[in-house]
Protein backbone atom coordinates (compact mmCIF):
# COMPACT_ATOMS: atom_id res chain seq x y z
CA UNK A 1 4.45 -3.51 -9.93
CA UNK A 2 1.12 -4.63 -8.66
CA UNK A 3 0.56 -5.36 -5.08
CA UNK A 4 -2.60 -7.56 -3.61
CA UNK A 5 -3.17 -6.75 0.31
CA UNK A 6 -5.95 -6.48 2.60
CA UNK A 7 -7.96 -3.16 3.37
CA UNK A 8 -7.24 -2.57 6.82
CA UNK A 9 -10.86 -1.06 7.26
CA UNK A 10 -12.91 -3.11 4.77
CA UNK A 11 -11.08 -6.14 4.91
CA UNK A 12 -11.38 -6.31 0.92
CA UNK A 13 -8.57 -7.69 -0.73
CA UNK A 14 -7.34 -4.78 -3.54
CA UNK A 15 -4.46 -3.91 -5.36
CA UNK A 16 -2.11 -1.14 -6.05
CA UNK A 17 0.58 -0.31 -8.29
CA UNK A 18 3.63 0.30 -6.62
CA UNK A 19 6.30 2.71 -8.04
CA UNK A 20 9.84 0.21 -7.82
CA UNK A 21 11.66 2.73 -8.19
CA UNK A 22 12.33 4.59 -4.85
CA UNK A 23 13.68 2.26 -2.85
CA UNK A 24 11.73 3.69 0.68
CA UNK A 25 8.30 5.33 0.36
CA UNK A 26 5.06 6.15 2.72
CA UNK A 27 2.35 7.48 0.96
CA UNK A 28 -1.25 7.37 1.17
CA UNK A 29 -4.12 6.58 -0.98
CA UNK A 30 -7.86 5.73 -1.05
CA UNK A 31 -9.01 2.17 -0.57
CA UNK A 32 -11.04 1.56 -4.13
CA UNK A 33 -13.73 -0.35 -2.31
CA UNK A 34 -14.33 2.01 0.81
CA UNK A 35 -12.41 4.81 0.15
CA UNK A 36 -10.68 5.33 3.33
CA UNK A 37 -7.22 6.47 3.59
CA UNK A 38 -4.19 3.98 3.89
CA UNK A 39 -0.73 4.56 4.94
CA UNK A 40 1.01 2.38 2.18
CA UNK A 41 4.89 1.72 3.29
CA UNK A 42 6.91 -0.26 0.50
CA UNK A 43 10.16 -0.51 1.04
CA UNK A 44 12.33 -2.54 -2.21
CA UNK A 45 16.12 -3.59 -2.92
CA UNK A 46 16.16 -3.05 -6.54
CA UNK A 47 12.99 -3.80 -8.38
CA UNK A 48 12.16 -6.38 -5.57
CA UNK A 49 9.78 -6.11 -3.03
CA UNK A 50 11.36 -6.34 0.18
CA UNK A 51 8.66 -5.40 2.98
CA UNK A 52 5.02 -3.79 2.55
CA UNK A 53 2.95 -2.25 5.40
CA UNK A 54 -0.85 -0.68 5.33
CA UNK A 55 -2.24 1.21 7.55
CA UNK A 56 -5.41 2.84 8.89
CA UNK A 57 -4.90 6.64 9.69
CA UNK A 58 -6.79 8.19 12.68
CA UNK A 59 -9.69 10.52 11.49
């Protein structure tokens, strides 16, 4: 599923695909616009979106 949320460094709106089907994750990938880290938490009941965090990480 995609997901549009805000870069918590850039402020760019961007999207990722999520992976439905593990129900609690935390993962992290690059912001496609600046390329920092984010802490990604998606959390879904089935194949629906339930909650969705970002995060910066410390460097």
């Amino acid at each position: 599923m995609e997901h549009f949320f805000q870069c918590p460094y850039c402020w760019e709106e961007i999207s990722m695909i999520l992976d439905t089907s593990i129900p609690i994750q935390t993962y992290i990938e690059d912001c496609e616009v600046c390329c920092n880290p984010i802490e990604l938490t998606p959390n879904f009941q089935g194949s629906e979106l339930v909650s969705f965090s970002c995060s910066s990480i410390e460097q």
